[in-house]
Each structure stands twice: as C-alpha cells, then as structure tokens.
C-alpha atoms as a PDB file:
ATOM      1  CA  UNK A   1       0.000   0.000   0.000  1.00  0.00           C
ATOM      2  CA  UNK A   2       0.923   3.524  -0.769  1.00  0.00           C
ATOM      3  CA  UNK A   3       1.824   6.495   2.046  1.00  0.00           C
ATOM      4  CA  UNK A   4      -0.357   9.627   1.853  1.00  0.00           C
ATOM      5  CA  UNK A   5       1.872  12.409   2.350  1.00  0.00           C
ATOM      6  CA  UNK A   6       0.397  16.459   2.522  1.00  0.00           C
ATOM      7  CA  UNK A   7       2.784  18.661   2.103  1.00  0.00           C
ATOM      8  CA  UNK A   8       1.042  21.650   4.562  1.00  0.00           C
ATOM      9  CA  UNK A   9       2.000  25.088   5.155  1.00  0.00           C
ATOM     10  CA  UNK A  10      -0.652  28.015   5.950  1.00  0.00           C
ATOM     11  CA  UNK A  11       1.850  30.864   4.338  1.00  0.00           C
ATOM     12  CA  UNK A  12       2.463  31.718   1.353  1.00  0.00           C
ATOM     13  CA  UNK A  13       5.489  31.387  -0.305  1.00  0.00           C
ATOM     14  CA  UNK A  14       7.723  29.000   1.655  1.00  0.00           C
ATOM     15  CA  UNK A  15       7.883  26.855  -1.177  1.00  0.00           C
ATOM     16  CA  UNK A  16       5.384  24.027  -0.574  1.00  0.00           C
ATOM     17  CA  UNK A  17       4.466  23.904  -4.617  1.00  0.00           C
ATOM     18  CA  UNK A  18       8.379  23.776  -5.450  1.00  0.00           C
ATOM     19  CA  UNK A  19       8.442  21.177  -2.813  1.00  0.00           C
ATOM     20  CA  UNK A  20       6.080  19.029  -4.084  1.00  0.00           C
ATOM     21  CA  UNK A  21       6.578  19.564  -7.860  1.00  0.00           C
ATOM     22  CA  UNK A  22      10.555  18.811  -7.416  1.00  0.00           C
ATOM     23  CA  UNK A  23      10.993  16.076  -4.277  1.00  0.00           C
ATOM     24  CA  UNK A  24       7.781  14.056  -7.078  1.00  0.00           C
ATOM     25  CA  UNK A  25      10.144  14.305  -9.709  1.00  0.00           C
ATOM     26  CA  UNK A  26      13.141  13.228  -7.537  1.00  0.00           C
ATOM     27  CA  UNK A  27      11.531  10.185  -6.363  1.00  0.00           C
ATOM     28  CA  UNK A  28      10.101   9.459  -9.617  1.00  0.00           C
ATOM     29  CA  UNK A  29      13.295   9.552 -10.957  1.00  0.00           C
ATOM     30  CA  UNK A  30      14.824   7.208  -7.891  1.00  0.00           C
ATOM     31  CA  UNK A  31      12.239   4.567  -9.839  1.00  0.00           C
ATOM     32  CA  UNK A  32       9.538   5.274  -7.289  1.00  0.00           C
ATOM     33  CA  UNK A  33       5.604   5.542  -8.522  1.00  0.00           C
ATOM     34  CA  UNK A  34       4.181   8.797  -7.470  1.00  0.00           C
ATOM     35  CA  UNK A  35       1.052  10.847  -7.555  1.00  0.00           C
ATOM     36  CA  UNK A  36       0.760  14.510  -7.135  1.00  0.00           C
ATOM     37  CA  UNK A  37      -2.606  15.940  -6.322  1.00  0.00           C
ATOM     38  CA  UNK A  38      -2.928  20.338  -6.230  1.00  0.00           C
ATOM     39  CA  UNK A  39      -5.559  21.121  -4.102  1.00  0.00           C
ATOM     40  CA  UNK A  40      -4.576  24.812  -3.941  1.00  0.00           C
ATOM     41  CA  UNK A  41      -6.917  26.499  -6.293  1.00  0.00           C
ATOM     42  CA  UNK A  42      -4.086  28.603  -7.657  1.00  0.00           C
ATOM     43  CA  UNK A  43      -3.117  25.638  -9.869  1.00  0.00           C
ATOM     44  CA  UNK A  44       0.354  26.345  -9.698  1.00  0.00           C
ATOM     45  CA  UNK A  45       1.304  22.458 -10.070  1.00  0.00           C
ATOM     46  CA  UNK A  46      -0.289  22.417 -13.377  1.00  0.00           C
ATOM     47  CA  UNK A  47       1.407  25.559 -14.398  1.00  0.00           C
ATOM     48  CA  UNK A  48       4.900  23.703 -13.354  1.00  0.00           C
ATOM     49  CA  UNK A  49       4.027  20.989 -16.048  1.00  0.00           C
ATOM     50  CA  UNK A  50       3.242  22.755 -18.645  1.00  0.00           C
ATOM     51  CA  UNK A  51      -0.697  22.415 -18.730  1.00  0.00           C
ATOM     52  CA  UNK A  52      -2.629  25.054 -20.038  1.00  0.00           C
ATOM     53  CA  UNK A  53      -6.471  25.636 -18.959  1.00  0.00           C
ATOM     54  CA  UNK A  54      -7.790  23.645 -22.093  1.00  0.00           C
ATOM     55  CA  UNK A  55      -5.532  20.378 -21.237  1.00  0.00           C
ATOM     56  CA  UNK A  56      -7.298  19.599 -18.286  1.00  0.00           C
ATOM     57  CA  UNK A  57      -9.613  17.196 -18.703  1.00  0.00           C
ATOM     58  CA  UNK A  58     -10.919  17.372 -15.256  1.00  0.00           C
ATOM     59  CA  UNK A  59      -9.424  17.939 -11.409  1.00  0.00           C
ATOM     60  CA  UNK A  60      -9.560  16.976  -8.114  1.00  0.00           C
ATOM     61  CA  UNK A  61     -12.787  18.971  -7.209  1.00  0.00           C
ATOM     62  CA  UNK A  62     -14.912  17.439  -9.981  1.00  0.00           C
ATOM     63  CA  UNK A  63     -14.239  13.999  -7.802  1.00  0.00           C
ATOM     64  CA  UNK A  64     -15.161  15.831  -4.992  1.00  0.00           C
ATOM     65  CA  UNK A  65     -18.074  18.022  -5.889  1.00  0.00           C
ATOM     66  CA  UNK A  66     -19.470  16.410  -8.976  1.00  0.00           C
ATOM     67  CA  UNK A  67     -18.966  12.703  -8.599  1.00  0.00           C
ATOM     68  CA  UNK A  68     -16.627  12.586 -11.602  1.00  0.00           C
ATOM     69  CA  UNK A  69     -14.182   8.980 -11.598  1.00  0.00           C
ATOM     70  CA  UNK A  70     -10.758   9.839  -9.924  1.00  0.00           C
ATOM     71  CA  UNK A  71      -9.213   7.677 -12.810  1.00  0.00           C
ATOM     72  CA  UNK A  72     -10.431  10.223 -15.069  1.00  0.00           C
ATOM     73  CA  UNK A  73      -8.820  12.702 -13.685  1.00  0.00           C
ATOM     74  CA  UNK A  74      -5.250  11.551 -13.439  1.00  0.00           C
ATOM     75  CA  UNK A  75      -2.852  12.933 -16.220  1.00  0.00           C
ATOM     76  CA  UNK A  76       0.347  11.677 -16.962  1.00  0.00           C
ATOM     77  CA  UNK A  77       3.385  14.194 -16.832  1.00  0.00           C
ATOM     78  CA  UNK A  78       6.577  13.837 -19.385  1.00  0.00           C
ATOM     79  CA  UNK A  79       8.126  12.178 -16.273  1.00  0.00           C
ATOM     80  CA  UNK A  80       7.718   9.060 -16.063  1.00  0.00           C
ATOM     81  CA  UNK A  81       6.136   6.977 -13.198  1.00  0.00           C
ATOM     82  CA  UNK A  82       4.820  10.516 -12.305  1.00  0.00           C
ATOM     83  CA  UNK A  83       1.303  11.530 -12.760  1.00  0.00           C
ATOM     84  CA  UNK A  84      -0.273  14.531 -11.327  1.00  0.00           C
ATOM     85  CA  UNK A  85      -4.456  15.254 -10.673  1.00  0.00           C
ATOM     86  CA  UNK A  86      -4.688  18.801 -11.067  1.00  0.00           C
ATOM     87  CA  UNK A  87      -6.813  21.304  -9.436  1.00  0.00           C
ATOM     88  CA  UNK A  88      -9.132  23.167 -11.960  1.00  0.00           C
ATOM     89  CA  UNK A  89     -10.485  26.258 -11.154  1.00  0.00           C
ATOM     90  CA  UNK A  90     -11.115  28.896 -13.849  1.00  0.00           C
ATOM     91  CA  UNK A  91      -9.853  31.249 -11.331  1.00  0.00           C
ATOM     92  CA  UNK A  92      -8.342  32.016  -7.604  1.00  0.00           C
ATOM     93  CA  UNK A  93     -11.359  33.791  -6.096  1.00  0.00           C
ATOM     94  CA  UNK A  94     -13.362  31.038  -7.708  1.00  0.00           C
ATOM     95  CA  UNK A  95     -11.498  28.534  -5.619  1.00  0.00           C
ATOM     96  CA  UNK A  96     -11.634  30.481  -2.631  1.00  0.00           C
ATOM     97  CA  UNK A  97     -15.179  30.069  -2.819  1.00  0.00           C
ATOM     98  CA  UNK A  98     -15.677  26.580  -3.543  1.00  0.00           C
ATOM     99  CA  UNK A  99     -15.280  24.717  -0.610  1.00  0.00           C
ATOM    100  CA  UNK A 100     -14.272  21.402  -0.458  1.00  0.00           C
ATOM    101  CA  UNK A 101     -16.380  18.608   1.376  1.00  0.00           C
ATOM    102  CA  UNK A 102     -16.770  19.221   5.156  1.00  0.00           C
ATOM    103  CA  UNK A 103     -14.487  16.800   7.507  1.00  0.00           C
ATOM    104  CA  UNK A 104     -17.487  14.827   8.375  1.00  0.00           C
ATOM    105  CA  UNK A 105     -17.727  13.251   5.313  1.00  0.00           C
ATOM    106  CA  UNK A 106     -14.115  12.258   5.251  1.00  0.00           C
ATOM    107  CA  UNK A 107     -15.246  12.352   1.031  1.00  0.00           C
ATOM    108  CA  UNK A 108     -11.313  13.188   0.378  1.00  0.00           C
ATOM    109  CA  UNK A 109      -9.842  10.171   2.688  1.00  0.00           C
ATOM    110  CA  UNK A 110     -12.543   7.704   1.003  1.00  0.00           C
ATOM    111  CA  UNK A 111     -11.430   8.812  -2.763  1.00  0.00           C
ATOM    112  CA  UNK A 112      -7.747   8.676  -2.337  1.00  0.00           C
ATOM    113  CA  UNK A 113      -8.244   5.283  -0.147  1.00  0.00           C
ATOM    114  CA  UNK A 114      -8.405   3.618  -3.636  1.00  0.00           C
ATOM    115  CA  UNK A 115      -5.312   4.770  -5.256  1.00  0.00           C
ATOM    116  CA  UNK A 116      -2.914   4.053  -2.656  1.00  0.00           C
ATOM    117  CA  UNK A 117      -2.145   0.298  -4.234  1.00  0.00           C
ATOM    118  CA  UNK A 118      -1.229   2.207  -7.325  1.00  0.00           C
ATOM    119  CA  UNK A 119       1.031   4.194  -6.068  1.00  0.00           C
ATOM    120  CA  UNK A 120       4.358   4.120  -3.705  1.00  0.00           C
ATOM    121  CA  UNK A 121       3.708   7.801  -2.975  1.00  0.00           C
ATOM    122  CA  UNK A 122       0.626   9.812  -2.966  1.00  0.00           C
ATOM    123  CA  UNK A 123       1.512  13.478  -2.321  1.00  0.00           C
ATOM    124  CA  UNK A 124      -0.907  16.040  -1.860  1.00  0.00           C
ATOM    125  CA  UNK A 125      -0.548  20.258  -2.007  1.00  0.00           C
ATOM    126  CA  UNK A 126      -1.990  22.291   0.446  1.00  0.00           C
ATOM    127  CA  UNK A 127      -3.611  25.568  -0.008  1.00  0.00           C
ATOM    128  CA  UNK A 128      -1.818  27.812   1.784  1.00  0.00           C
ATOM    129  CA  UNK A 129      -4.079  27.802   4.481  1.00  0.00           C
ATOM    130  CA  UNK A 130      -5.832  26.493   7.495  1.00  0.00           C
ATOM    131  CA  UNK A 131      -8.621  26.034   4.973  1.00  0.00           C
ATOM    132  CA  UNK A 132     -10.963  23.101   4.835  1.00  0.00           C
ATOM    133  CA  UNK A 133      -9.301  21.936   2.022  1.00  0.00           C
ATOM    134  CA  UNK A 134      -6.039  21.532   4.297  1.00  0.00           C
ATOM    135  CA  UNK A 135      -8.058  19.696   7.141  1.00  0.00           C
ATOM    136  CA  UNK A 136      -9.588  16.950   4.501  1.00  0.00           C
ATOM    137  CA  UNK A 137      -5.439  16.660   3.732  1.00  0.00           C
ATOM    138  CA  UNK A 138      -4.394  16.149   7.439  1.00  0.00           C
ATOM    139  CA  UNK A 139      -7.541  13.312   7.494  1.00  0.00           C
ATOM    140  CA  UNK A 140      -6.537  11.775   4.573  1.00  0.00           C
ATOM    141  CA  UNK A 141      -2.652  11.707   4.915  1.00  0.00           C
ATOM    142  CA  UNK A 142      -0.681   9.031   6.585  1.00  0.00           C
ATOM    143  CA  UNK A 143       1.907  11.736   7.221  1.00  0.00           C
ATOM    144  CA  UNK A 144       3.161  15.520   6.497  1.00  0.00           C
ATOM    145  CA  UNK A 145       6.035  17.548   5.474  1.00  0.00           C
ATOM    146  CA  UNK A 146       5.809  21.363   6.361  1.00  0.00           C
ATOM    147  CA  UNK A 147       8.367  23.474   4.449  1.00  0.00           C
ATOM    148  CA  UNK A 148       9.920  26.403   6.499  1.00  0.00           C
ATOM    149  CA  UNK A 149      11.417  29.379   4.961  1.00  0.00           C
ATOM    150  CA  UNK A 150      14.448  30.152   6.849  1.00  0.00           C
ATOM    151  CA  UNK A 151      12.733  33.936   7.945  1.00  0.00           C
ATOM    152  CA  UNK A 152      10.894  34.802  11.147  1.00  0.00           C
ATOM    153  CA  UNK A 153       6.967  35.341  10.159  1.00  0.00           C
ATOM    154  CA  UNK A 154       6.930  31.887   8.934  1.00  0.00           C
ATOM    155  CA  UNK A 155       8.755  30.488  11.935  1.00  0.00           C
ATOM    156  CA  UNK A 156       6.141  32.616  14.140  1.00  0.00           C
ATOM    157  CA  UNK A 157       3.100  30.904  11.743  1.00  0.00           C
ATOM    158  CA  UNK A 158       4.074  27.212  12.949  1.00  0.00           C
ATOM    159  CA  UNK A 159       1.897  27.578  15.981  1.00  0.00           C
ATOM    160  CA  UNK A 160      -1.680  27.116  14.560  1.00  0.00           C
ATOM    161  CA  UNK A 161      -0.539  24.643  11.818  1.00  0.00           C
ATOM    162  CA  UNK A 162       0.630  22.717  15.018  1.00  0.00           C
ATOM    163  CA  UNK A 163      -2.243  23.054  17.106  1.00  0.00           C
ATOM    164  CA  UNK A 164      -4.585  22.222  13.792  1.00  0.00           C
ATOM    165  CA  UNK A 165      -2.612  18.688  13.679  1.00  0.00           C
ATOM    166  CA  UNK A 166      -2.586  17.988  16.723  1.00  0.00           C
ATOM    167  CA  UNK A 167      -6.788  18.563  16.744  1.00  0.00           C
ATOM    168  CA  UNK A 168      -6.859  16.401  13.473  1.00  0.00           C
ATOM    169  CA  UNK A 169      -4.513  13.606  14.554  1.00  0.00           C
ATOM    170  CA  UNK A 170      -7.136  13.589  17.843  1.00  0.00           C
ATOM    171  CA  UNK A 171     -10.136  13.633  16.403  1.00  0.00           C
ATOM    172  CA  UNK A 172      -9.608  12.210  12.997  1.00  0.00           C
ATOM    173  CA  UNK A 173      -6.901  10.886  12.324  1.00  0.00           C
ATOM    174  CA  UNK A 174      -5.129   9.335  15.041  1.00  0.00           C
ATOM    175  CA  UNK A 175      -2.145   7.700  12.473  1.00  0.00           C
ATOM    176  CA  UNK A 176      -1.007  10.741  11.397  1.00  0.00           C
ATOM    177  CA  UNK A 177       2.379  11.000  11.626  1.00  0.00           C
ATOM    178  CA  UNK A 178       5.001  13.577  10.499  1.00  0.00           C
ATOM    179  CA  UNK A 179       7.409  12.953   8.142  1.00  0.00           C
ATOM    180  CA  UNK A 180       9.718  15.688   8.937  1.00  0.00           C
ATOM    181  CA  UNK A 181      10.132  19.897   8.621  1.00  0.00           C
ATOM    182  CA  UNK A 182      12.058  20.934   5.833  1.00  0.00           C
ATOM    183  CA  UNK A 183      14.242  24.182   5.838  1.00  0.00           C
ATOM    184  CA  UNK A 184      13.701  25.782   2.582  1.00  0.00           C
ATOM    185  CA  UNK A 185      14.893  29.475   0.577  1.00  0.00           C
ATOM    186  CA  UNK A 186      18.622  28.554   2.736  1.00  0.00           C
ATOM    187  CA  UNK A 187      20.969  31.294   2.163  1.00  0.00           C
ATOM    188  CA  UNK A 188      23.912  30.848   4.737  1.00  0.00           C
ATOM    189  CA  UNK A 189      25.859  34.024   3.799  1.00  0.00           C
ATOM    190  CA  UNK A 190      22.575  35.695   5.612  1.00  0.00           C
ATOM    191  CA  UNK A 191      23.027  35.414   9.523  1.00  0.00           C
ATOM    192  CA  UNK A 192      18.770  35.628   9.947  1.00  0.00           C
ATOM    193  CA  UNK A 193      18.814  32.436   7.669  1.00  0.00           C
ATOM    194  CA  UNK A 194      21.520  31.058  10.013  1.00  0.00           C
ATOM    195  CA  UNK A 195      19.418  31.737  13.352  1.00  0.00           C
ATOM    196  CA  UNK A 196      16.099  30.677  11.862  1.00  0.00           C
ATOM    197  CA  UNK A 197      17.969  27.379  11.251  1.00  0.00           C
ATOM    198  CA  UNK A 198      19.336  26.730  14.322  1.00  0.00           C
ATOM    199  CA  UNK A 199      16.111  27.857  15.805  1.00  0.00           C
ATOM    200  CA  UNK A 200      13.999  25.429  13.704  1.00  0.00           C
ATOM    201  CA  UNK A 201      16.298  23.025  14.621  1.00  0.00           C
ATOM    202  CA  UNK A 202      17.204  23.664  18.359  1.00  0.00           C
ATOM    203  CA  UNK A 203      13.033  23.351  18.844  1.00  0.00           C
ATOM    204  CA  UNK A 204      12.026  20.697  16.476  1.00  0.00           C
ATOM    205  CA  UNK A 205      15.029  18.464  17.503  1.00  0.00           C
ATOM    206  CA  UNK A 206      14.854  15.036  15.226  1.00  0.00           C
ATOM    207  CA  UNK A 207      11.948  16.287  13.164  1.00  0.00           C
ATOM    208  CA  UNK A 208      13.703  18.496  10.962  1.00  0.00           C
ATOM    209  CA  UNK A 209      15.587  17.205   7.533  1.00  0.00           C
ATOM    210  CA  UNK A 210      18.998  17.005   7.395  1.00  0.00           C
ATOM    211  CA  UNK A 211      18.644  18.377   3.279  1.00  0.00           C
ATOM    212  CA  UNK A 212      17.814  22.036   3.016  1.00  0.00           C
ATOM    213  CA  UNK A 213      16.329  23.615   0.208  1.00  0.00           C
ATOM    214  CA  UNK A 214      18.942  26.764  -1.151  1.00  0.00           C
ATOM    215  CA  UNK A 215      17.768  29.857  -2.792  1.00  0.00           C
ATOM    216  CA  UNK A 216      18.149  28.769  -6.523  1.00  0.00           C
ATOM    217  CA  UNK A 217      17.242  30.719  -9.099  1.00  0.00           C
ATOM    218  CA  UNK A 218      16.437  27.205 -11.144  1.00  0.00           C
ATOM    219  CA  UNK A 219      13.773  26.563  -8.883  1.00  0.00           C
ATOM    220  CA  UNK A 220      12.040  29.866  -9.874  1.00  0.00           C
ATOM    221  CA  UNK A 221      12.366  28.705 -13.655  1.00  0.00           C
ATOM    222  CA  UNK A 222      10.010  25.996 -13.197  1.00  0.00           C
ATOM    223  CA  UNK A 223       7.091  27.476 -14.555  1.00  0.00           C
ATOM    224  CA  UNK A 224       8.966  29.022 -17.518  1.00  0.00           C
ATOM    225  CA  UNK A 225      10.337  25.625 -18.659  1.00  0.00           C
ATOM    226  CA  UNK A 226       7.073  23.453 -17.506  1.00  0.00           C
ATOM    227  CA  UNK A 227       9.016  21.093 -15.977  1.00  0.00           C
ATOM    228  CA  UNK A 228      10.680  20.441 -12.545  1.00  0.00           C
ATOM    229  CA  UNK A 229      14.038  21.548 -12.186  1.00  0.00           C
ATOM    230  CA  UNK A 230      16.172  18.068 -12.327  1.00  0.00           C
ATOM    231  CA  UNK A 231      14.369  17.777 -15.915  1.00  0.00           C
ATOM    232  CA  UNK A 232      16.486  20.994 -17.329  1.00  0.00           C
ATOM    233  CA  UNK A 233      19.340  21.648 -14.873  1.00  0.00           C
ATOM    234  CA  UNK A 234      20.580  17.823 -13.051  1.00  0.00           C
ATOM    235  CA  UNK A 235      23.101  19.799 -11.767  1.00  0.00           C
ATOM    236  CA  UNK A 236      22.006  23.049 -10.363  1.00  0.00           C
ATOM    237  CA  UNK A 237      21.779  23.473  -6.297  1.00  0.00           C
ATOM    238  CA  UNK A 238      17.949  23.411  -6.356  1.00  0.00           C
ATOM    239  CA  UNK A 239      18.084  19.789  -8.099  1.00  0.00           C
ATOM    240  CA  UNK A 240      20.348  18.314  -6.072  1.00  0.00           C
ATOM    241  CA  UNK A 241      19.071  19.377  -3.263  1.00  0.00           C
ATOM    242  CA  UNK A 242      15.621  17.901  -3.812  1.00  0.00           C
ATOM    243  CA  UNK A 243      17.117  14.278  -5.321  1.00  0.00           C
ATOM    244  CA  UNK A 244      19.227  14.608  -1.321  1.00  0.00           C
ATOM    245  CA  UNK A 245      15.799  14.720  -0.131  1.00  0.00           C
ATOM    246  CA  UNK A 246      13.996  12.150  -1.791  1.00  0.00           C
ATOM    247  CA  UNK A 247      16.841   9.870  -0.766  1.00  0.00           C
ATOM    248  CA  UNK A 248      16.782  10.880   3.033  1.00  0.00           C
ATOM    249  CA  UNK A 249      12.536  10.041   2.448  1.00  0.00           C
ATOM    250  CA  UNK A 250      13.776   6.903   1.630  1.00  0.00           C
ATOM    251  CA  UNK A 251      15.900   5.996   3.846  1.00  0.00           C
ATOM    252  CA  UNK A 252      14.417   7.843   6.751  1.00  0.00           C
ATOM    253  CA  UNK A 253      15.237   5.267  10.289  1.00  0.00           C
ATOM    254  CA  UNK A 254      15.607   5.825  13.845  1.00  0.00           C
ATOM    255  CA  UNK A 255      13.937   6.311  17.156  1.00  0.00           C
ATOM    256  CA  UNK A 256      12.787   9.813  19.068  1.00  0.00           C
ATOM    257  CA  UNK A 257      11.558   9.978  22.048  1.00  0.00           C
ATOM    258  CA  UNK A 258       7.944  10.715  22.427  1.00  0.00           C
ATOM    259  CA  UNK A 259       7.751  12.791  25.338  1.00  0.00           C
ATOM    260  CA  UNK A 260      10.004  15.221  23.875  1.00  0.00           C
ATOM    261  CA  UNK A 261       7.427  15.882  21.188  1.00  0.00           C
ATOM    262  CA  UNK A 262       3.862  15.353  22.894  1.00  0.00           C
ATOM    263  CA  UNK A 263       2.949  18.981  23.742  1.00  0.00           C
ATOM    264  CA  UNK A 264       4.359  19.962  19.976  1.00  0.00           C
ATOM    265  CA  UNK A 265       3.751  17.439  17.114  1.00  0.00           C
ATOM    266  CA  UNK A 266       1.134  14.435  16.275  1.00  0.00           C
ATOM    267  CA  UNK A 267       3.989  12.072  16.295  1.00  0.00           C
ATOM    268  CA  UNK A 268       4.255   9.810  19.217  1.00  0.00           C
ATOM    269  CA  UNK A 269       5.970   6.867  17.747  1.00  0.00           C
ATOM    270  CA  UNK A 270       8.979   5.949  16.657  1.00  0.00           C
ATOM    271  CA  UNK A 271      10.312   7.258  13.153  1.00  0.00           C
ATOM    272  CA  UNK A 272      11.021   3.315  12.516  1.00  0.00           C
ATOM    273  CA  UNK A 273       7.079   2.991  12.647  1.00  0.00           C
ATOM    274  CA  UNK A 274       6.392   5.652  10.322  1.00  0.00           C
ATOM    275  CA  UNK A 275       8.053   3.737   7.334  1.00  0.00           C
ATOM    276  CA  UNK A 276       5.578   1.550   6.020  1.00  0.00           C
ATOM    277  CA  UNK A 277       6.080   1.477   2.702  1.00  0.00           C
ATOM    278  CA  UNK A 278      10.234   1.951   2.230  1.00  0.00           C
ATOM    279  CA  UNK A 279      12.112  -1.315   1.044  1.00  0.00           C
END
C-alpha cells in the first residue's frame, strides 16, 4: 500500500508547490511511482508541467463536488512513473469560494483510499491555508512535510498549523504521523537564515531534515520551462538538493523519544514505525 503524504503550510510562499513539484520528480526519478494531487486552487502544479487551462480534462474537485471517476482525472506528466491530478479552477477567487467537502464526510480520505495500491507515494498540495481543504489533507494523509522558509513570520506561523494537527490527529486521524520539517529558501551568507535554522532546529530536535532547500534561481524557472528543475538543470543546487531529499525520504530510520514531542507534534511513535512502505 501507498503512504499519503500532505505537504502543509498556511503561508504563502515557503515553497510548498516547489516542494512538491521537485521532491515528485526526484523520487520518480529514484524509480519510485508517485502521484501529485494540487488542491490549492491557484493551480500552480499544473502551471509547473506545462498544462494550459484547455488540457485539463478534469481535477480533483470534480471527484469531490461532482462525482466525476478519480481515474479520469489523473494525467500523466513527461516524467515518467509521475502523474499529477490537477486542481481546476477557472480562477483564484473562484477557488476560494468553492469549498471542499466538510471533515465529516471524510469524502477526500474515502477517494484517495483507492489509489494508494497504485502508487508508492501519494503526495498532496496544500492551499496555503488552514482552509478546509487543508483539514480533509491532514484526514486523509498518513503523514506531512511542512516546508519552512528560513525567515521569522513563517517560523512565528508554525503555531496554529501545530495546534490544527494535533486537533486532526485527535479527532480524525489518530495515524497521522510527520514525516519531517524541511528548511527551505537557505541562504547561509545571511546570519537571519543562520538563526532561523538553528532555531527550527534547536526546537524541532529530530523532526527536521537534514537536506535544506537553497535559494536557486532554477527553482524559480520551473514554470517558464514546464518542468521540474532536475528535468532541465541535473546539476544546479535546487536539483540536487531535492534528489538529497527524496533519498533521506527513503531511507528515513531511527527512534525519538515521544515525550520530547507530545505537547508539539502528532507524532508519538517511533520514526522506525512511520516507514511503512520503504524497502
């Protein structure tokens, strides 16, 4: 069976789409079967592959909101062993309106449910909210990855995402797990970069990735080229970076203790526990 993992992050701009566009392709590439499903109605994934509004033949919400087959919906990227379900919204404010399923239903959790024999990975992106949409994500994930820009408002933002977890992983979901908290937008010649870091780390102890994600102005080019990064540039910091990450994913081991992490995170097992579908 496959692992459901959200990639969650209620501000903007911390690189959660870069995230999920370029670790995909890295563990696609690493011969891994993934899924990548945009449930931010800006439809930036898409936009990263090259799909205009007229190549979508249908999106996440049409499963959710119009009974439409998930199967129909899946589209295959140039990648391969990397498809993507896009989100399809004619526009933002559109989205913003459209509200997922409430968490009652658990709709989203019973959809993906489904897929996950198909697929080693099923990664999902967040609004970047506390949204509905993001709570049907935490309920349907088996765990999370919440990127970090290396500044102080979105050190200072952590707080609700962590109480919102900690509520789903109660009420909901009570496997969630997290896979870790990745350090992204790294510039080390920048001493607020360096004390956000050691910050992130100093508080989060074990949870945070050894990789982090450099300023790269590759990255940035995604859109332009329609294609993630390690498709036009192997060797540029941003690519690297993101194949270092799929690799620590894979080969992610250990114990933590739990009461360390009780009063802060939904994990309370060991990391060993967490890995159910690595071999």
């Amino acid at each position: 069976m496959g692992e459901i993992i959200s990639i969650v992050s209620q501000k903007g701009g911390v690189g959660k789409t870069t995230t999920a566009v370029n670790l995909c392709a890295s563990l696609a590439r690493l011969n891994r079967k993934i899924l990548l499903i945009d449930l931010d109605p800006q439809g930036h994934v898409s936009t990263s592959f090259g799909f205009g509004k007229f190549d979508i033949k249908g999106g996440i919400y049409d499963v959710i909101h119009s009974s439409m087959n998930i199967e129909d919906t899946i589209h295959s990227t140039n990648i391969t062993n990397f498809d993507l379900i896009p989100s399809n919204f004619d526009n933002e404010e559109d989205g913003k309106n459209y509200y997922i399923a409430p968490l009652k239903e658990l709709k989203l959790k019973n959809i993906l449910s489904s897929l996950k024999s198909h697929y080693e990975f099923i990664f999902i992106d967040c609004p970047p909210s506390l949204s509905n949409a993001t709570s049907n994500a935490l309920v349907s994930a088996d765990s999370i990855i919440i990127p970090i820009q290396c500044e102080y408002y979105a050190l200072k933002a952590l707080g609700k995402l962590l109480k919102l977890t900690r509520a789903i992983k109660k009420h909901y979901n009570p496997e969630l797990q997290y896979r870790g908290f990745l350090l992204t937008m790294v510039d080390l010649r920048n001493n607020l970069s360096k004390r956000v870091m050691n910050k992130v780390r100093y508080t989060l102890k074990g949870l945070v990735f050894e990789t982090m994600i450099p300023r790269n102005i590759r990255l940035a080019e995604v859109p332009y080229y329609g294609k993630p990064a390690i498709e036009f540039d192997k060797s540029c910091k941003g690519s690297t970076s993101y194949l270092e990450l799929a690799k620590e994913i894979l080969n992610q081991d250990g114990t933590t203790d739990s009461n360390l992490f009780k009063n802060l995170t939904p994990r309370e097992e060991p990391v060993s526990k967490q890995m159910k579908v690595i071999n």
